[in-house]
C-alpha atoms as a PDB file:
ATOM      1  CA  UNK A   1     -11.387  22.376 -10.520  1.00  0.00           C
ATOM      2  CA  UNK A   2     -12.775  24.740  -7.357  1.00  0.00           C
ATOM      3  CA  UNK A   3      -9.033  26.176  -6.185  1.00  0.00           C
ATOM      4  CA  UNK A   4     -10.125  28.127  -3.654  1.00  0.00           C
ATOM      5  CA  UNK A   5     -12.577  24.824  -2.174  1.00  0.00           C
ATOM      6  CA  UNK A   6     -10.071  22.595  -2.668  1.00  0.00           C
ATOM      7  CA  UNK A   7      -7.251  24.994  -0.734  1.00  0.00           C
ATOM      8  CA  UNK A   8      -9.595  25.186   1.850  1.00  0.00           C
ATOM      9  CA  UNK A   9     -10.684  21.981   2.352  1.00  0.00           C
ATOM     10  CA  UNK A  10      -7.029  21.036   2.585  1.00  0.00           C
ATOM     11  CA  UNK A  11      -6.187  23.601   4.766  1.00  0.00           C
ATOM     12  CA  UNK A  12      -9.040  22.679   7.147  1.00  0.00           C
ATOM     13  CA  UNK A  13      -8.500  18.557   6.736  1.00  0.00           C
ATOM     14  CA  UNK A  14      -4.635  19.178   7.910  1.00  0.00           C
ATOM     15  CA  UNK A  15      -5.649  21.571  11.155  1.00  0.00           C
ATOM     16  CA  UNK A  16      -8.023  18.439  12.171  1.00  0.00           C
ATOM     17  CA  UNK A  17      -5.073  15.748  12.545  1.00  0.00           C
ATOM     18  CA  UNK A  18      -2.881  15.238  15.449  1.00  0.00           C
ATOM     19  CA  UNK A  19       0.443  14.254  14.770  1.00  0.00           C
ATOM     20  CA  UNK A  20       0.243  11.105  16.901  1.00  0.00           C
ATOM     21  CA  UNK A  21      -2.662   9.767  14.979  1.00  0.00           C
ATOM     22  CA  UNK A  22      -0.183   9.771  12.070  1.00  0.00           C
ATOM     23  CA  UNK A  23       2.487   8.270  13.609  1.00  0.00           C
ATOM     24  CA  UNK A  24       4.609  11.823  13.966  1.00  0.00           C
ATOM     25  CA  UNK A  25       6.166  13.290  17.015  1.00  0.00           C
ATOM     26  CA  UNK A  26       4.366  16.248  18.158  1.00  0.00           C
ATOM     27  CA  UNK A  27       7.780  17.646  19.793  1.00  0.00           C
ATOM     28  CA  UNK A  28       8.283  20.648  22.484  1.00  0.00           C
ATOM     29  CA  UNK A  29       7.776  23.379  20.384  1.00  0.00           C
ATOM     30  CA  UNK A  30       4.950  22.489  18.182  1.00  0.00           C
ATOM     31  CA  UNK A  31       2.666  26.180  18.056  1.00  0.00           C
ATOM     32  CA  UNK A  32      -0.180  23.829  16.149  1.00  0.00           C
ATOM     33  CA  UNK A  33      -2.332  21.133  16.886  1.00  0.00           C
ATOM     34  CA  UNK A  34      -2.676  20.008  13.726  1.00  0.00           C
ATOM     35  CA  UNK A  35       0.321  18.471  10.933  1.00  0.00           C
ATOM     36  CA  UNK A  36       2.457  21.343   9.415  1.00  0.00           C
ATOM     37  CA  UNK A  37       3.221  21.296   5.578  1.00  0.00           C
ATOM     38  CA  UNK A  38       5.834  19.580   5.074  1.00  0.00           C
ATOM     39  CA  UNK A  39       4.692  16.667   7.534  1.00  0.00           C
ATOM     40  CA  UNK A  40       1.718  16.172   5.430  1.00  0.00           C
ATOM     41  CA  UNK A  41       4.400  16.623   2.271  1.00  0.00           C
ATOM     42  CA  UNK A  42       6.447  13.990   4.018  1.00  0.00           C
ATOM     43  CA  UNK A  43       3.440  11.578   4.252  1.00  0.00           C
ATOM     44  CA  UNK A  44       2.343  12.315   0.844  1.00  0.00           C
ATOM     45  CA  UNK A  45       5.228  11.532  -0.624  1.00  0.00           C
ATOM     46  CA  UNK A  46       5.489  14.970  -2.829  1.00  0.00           C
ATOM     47  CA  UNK A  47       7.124  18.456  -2.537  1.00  0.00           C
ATOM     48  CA  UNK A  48       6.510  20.858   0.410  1.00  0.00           C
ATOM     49  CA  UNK A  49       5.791  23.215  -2.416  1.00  0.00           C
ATOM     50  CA  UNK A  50       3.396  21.815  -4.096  1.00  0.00           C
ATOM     51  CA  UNK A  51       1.416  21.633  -0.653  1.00  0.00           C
ATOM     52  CA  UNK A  52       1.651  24.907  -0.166  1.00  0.00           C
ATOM     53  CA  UNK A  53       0.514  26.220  -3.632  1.00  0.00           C
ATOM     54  CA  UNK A  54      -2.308  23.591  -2.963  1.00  0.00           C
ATOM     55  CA  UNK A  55      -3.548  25.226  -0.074  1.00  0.00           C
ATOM     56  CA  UNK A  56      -3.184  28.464  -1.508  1.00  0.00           C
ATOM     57  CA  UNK A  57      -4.937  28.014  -4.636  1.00  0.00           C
ATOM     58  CA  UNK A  58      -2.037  28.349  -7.250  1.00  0.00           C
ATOM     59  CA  UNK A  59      -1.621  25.074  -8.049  1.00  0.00           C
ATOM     60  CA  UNK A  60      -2.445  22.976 -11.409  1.00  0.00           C
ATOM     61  CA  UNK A  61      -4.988  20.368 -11.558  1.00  0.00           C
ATOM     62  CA  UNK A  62      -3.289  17.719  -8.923  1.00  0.00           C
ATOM     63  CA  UNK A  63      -3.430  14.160 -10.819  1.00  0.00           C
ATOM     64  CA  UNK A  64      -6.035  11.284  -9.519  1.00  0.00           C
ATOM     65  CA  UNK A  65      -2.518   9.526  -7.954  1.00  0.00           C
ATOM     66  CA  UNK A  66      -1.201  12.556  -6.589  1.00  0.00           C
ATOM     67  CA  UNK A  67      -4.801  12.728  -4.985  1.00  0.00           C
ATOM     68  CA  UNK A  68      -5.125   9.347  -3.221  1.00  0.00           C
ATOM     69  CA  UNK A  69      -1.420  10.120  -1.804  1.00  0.00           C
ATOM     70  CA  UNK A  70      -2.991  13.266   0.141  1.00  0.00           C
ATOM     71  CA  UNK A  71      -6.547  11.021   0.826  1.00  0.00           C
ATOM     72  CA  UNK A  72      -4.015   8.587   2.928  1.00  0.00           C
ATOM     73  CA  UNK A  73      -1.549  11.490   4.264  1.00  0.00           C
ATOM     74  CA  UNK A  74      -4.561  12.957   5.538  1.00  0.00           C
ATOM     75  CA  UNK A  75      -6.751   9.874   6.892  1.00  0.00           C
ATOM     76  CA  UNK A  76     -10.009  10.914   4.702  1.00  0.00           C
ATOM     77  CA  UNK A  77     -12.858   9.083   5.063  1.00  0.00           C
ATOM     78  CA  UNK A  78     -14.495   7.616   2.065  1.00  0.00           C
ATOM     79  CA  UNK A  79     -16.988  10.935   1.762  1.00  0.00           C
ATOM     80  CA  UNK A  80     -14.309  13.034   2.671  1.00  0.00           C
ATOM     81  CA  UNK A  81     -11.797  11.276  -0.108  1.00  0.00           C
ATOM     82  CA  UNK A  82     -14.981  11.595  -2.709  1.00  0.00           C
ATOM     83  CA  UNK A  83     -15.024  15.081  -2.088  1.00  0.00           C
ATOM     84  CA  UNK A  84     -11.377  15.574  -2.358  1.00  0.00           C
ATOM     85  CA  UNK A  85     -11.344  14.311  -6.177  1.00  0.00           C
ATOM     86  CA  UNK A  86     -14.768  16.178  -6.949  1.00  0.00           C
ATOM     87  CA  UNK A  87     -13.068  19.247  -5.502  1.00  0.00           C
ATOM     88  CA  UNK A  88     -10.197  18.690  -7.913  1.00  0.00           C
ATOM     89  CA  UNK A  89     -12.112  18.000 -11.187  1.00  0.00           C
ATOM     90  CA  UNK A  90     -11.949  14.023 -10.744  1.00  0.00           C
ATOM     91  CA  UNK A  91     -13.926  11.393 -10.524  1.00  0.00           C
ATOM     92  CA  UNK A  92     -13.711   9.405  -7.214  1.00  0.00           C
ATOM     93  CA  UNK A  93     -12.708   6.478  -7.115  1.00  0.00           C
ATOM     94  CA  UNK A  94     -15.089   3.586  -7.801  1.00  0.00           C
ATOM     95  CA  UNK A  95     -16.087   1.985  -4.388  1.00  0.00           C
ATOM     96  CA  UNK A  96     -14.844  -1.764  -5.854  1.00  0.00           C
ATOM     97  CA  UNK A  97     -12.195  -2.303  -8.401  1.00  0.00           C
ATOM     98  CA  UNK A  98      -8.984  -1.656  -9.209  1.00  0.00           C
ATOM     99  CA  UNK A  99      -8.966   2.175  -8.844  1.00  0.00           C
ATOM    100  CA  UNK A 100     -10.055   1.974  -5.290  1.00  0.00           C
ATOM    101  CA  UNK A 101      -7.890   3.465  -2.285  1.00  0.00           C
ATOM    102  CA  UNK A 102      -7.201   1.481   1.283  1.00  0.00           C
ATOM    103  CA  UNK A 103     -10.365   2.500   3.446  1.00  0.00           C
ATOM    104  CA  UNK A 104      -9.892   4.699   5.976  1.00  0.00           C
ATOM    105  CA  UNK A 105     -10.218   2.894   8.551  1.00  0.00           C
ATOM    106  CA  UNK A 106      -7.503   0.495   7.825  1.00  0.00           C
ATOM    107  CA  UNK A 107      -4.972   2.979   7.159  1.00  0.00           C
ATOM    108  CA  UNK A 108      -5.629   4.216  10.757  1.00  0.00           C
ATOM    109  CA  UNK A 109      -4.891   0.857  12.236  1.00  0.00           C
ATOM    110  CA  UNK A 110      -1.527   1.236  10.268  1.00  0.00           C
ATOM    111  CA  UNK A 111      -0.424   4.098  12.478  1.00  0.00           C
ATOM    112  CA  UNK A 112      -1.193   2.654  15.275  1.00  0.00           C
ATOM    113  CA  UNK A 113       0.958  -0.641  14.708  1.00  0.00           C
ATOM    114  CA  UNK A 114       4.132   1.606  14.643  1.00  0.00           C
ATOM    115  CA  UNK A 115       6.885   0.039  14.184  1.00  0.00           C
ATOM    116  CA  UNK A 116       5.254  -3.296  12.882  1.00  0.00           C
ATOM    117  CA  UNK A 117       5.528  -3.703   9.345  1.00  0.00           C
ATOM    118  CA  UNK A 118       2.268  -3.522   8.158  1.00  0.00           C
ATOM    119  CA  UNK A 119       0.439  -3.053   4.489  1.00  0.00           C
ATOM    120  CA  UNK A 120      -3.528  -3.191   2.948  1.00  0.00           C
ATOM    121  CA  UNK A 121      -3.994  -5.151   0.039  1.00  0.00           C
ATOM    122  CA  UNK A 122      -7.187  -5.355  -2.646  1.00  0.00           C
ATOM    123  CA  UNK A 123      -8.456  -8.477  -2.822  1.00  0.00           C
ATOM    124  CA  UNK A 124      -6.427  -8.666  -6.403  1.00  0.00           C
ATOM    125  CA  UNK A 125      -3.122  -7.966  -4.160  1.00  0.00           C
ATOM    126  CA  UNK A 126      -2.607  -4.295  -4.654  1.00  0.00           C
ATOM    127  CA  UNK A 127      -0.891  -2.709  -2.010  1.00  0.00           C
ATOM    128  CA  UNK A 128      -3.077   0.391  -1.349  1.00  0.00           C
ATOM    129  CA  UNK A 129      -1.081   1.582   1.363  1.00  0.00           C
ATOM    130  CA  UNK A 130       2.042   0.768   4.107  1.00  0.00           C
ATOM    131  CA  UNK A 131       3.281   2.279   7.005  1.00  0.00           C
ATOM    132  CA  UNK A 132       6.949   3.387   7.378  1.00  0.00           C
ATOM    133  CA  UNK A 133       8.156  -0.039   8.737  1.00  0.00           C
ATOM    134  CA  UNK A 134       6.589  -1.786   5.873  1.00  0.00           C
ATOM    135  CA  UNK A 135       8.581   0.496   3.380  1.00  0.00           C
ATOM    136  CA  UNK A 136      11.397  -0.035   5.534  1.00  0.00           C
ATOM    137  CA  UNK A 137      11.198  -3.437   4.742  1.00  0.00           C
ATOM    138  CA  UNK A 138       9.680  -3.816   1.316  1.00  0.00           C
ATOM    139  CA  UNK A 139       9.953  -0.378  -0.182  1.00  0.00           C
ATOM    140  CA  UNK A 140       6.944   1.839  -1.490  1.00  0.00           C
ATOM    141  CA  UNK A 141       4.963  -0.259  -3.534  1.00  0.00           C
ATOM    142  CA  UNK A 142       2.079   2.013  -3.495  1.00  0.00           C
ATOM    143  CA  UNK A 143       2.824   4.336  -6.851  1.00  0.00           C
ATOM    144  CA  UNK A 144       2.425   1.224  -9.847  1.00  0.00           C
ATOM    145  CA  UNK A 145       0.434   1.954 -12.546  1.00  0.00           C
ATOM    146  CA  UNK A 146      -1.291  -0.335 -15.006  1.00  0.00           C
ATOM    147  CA  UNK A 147      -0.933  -4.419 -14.642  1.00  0.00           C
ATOM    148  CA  UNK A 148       1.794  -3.571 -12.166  1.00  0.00           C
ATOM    149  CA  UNK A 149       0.082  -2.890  -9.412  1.00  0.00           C
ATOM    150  CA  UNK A 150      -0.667  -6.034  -8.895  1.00  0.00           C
ATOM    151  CA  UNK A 151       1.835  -8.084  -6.722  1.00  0.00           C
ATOM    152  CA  UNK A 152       0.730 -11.367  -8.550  1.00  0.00           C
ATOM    153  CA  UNK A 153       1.507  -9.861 -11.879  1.00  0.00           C
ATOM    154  CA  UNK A 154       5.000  -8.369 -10.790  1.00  0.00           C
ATOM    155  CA  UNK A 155       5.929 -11.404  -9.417  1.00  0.00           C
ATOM    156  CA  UNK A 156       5.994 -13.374 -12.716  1.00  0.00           C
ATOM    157  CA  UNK A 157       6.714 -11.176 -14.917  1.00  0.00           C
ATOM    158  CA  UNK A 158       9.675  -9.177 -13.049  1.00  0.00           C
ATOM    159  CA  UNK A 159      12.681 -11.530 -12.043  1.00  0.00           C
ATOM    160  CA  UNK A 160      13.303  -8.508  -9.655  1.00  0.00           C
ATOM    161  CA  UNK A 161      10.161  -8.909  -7.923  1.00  0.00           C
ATOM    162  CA  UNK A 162      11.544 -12.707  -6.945  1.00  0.00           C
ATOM    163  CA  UNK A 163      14.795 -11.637  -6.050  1.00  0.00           C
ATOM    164  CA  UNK A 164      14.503 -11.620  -2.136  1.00  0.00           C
ATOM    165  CA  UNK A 165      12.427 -13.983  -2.188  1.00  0.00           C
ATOM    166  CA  UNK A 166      15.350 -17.298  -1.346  1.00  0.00           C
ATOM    167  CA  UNK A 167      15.392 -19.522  -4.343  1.00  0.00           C
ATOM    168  CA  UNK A 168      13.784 -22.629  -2.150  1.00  0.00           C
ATOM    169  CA  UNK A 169      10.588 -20.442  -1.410  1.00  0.00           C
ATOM    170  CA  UNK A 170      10.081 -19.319  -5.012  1.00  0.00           C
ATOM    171  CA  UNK A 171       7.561 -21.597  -5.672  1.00  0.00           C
ATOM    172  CA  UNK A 172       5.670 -21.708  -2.762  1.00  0.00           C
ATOM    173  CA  UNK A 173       5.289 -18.443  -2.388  1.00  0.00           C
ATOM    174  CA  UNK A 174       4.368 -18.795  -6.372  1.00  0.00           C
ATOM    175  CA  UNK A 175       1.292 -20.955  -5.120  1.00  0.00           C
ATOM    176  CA  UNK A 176      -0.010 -19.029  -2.832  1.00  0.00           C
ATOM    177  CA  UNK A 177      -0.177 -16.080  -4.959  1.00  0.00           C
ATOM    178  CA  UNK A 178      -2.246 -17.953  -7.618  1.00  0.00           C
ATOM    179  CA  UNK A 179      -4.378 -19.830  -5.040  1.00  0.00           C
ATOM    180  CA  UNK A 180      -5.172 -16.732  -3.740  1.00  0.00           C
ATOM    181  CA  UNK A 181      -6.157 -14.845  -7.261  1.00  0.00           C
ATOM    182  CA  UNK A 182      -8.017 -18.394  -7.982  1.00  0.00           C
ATOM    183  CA  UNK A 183     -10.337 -17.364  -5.281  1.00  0.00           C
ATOM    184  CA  UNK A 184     -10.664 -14.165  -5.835  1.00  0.00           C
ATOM    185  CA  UNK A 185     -11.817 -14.694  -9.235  1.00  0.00           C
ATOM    186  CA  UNK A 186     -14.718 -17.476  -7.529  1.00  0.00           C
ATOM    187  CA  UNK A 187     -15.800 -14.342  -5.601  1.00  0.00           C
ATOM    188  CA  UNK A 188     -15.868 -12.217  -8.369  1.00  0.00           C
ATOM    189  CA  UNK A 189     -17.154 -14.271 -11.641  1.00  0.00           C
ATOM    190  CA  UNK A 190     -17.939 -12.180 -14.829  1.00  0.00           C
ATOM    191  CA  UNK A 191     -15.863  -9.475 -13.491  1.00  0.00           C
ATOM    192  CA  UNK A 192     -13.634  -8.336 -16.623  1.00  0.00           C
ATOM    193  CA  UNK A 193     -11.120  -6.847 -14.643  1.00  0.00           C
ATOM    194  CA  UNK A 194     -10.285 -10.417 -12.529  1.00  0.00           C
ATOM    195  CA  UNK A 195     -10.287 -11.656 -15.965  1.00  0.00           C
ATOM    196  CA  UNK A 196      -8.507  -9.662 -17.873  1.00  0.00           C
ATOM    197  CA  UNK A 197      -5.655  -9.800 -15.816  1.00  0.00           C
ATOM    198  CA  UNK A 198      -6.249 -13.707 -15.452  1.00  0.00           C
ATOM    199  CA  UNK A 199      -5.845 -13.748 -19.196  1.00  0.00           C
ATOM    200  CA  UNK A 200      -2.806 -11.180 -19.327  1.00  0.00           C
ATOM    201  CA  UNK A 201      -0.862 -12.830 -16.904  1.00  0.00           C
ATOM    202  CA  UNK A 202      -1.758 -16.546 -18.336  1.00  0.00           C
ATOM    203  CA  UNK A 203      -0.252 -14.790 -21.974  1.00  0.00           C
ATOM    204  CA  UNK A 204       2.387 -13.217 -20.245  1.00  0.00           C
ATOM    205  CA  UNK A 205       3.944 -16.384 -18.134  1.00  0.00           C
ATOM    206  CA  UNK A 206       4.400 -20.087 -18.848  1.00  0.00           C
ATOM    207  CA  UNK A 207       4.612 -20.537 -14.716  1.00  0.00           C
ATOM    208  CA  UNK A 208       1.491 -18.736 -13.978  1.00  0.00           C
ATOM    209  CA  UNK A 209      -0.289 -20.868 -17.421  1.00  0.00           C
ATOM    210  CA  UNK A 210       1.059 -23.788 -15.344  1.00  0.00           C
ATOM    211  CA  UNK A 211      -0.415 -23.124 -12.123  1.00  0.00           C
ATOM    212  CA  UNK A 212      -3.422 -21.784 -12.970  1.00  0.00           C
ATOM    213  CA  UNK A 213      -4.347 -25.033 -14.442  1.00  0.00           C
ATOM    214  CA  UNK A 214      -3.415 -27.008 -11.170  1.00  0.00           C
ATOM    215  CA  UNK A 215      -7.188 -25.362  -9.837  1.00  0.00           C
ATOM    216  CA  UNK A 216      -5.127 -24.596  -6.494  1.00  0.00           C
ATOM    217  CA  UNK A 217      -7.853 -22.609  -4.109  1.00  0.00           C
ATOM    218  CA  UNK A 218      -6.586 -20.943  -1.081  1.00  0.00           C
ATOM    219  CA  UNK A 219      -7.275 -17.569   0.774  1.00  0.00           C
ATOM    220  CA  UNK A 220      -4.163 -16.358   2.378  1.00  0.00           C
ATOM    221  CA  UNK A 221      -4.495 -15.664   5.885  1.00  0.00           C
ATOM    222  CA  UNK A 222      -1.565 -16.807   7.556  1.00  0.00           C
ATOM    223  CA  UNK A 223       2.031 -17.867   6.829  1.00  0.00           C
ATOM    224  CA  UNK A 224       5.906 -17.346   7.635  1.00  0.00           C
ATOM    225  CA  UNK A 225       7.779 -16.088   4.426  1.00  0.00           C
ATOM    226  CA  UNK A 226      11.880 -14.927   4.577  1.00  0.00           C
ATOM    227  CA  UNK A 227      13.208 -11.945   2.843  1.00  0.00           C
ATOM    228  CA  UNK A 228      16.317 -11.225   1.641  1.00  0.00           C
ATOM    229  CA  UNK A 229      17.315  -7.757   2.514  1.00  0.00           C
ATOM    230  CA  UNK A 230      19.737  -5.949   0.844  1.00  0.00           C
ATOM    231  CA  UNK A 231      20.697  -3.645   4.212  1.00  0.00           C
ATOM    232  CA  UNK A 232      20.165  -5.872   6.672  1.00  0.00           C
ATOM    233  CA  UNK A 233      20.316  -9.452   5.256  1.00  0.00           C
ATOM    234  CA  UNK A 234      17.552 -12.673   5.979  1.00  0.00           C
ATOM    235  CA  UNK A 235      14.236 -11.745   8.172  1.00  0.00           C
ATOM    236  CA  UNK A 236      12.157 -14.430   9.152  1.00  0.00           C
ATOM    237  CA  UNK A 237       8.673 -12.607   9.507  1.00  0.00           C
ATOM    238  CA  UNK A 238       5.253 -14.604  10.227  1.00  0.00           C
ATOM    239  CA  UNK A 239       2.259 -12.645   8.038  1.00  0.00           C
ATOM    240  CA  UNK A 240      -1.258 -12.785   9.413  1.00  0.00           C
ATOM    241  CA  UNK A 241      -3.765 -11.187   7.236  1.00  0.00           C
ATOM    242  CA  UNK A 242      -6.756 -10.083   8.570  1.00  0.00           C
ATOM    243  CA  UNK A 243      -9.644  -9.468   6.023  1.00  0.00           C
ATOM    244  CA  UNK A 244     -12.671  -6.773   5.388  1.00  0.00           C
ATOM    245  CA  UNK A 245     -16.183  -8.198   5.876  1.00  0.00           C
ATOM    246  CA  UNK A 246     -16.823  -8.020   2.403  1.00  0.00           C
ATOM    247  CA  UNK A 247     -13.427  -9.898   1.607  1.00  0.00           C
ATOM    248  CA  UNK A 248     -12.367  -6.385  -1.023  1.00  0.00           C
ATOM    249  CA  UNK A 249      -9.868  -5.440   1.389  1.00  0.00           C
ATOM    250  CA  UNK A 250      -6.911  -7.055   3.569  1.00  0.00           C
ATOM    251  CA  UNK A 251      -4.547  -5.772   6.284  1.00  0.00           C
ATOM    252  CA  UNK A 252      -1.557  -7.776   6.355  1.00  0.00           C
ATOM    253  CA  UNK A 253       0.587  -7.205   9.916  1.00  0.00           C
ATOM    254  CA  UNK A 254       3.712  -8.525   9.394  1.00  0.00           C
ATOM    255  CA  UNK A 255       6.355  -9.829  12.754  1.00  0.00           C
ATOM    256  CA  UNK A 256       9.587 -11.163  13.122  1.00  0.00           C
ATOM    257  CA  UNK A 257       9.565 -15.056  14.100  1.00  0.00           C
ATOM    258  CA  UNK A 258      12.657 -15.166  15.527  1.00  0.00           C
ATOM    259  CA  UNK A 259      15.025 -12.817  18.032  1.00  0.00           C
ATOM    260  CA  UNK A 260      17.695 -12.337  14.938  1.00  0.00           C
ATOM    261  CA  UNK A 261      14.982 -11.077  12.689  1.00  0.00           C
ATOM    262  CA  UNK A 262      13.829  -8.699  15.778  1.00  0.00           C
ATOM    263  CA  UNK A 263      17.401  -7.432  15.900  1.00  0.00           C
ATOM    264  CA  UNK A 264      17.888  -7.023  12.626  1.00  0.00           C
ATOM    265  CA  UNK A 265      14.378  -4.757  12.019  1.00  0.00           C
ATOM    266  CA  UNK A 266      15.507  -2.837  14.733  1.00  0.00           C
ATOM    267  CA  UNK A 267      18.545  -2.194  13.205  1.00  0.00           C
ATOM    268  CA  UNK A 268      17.144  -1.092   9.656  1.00  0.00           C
ATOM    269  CA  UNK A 269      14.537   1.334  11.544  1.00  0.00           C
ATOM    270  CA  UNK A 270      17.676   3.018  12.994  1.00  0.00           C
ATOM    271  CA  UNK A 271      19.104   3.044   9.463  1.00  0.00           C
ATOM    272  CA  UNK A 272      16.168   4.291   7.929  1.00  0.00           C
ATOM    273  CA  UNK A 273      15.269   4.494   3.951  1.00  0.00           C
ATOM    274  CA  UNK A 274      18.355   5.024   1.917  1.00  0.00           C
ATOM    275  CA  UNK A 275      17.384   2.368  -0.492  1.00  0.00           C
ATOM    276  CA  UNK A 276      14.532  -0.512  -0.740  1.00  0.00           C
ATOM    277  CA  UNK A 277      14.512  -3.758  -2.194  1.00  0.00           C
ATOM    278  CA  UNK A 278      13.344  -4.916  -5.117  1.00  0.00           C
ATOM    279  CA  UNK A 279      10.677  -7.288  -2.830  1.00  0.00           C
ATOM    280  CA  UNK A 280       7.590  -7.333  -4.878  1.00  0.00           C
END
């Protein structure tokens, strides 16, 4: 681990972004340009004091999560995120796979959809990274570890990951999710990690086992889904997902199809995050 690069580096990386490119006021008083501490903390999602003894060299060796939090916080490009987890004593990310963090790119066009829920996906559904409206709505679904970070494999093998979803979407919502691995795994044949989770998730649930073997192929890309919030109660929102060139990543923008739902998000953005559901 190079401390004194890495403090740097961070230092440097934070003085470079404008608050509005992040989605934070830049208020009256502001004696920077760039994000202070505990903004970047705030974005991060970890301690103002851990920032702090990052950029001044006396921290411990930040974990490979704990990295990708800071790679988003602080809009790094691929290179830049690379050179973040060298800095640290990691090894970057893989460019495909499971490991890999939302591009750079993408996470920008998060800001600038504001107060539109909005989230990017891998192509094997893990949510790589939201913006405050989609945590709002969903909660932070961006810290899983393991099989869990996938939102097919939560789905059936969490009943709370089906619990705002209403009872007469269940299954359709169940289809799409394995229509959409189905193709993924076309893409992607011989990859062991599309299989192995194929193969955990067919051990793990009689539903999935059932349709998997239904052959069901279908990219998502658009659809209206409800969700049953515990704050605010039912939002009707239309998803559109718009997806990468090379089909490994997905931005999905999500808006309310009605005026009620519109009410009702504006009403949990002035209530902000006291609690999330269990939406998965």
């Amino acid at each position: 681990m190079q401390r004194e690069q890495l403090a740097d580096f961070l230092r440097r990386r934070r003085a470079a972004i404008r608050p509005a490119e992040v989605g934070v006021s830049a208020g009256a008083r502001r004696r920077i340009a760039g994000l202070r501490r505990e903004e970047v903390a705030m974005l991060a999602g970890m301690s103002v004091d851990y920032v702090v003894r990052l950029e001044q060299g006396r921290s411990s060796q930040p974990s490979a999560q704990l990295l990708g939090a800071l790679a988003r916080a602080l809009r790094l490009s691929e290179d830049e995120r690379d050179h973040l987890f060298h800095l640290a004593g990691h090894r970057p990310p893989p460019a495909d796979g499971a490991a890999r963090l939302a591009r750079a790119g993408l996470v920008r066009m998060l800001d600038l959809l504001g107060g539109t829920p909005a989230l990017v996906l891998s192509d094997l559904g893990e949510i790589l990274a939201q913006n405050r409206a989609a945590i709002l709505l969903t909660g932070d679904h961006t810290g899983f570890s393991g099989d869990r970070r996938h939102v097919v494999f939560r789905w059936f093998t969490d009943p709370a990951a089906r619990a705002v979803c209403p009872p007469e979407e269940r299954e359709h919502h169940a289809r799409q999710l394995v229509a959409d691995l189905r193709a993924a795994a076309g893409r992607r044949s011989g990859d062991p990690a599309v299989a192995g989770l194929v193969d955990r998730l067919r051990a793990a649930s009689a539903d999935f086992r059932r349709l998997w073997e239904e052959h069901e192929v279908a990219v998502r890309r658009a659809d209206r889904k409800t969700f049953l919030h515990p704050r605010v109660g039912r939002l009707l929102m239309d998803c559109e997902t718009l997806v990468t060139p090379d089909q490994g990543q997905q931005l999905l923008v999500l808006t309310p199809a009605d005026a009620e739902t519109r009410e009702r998000l504006e009403l949990l953005r002035v209530l902000g995050v006291e609690e999330f559901p269990t939406f998965r």
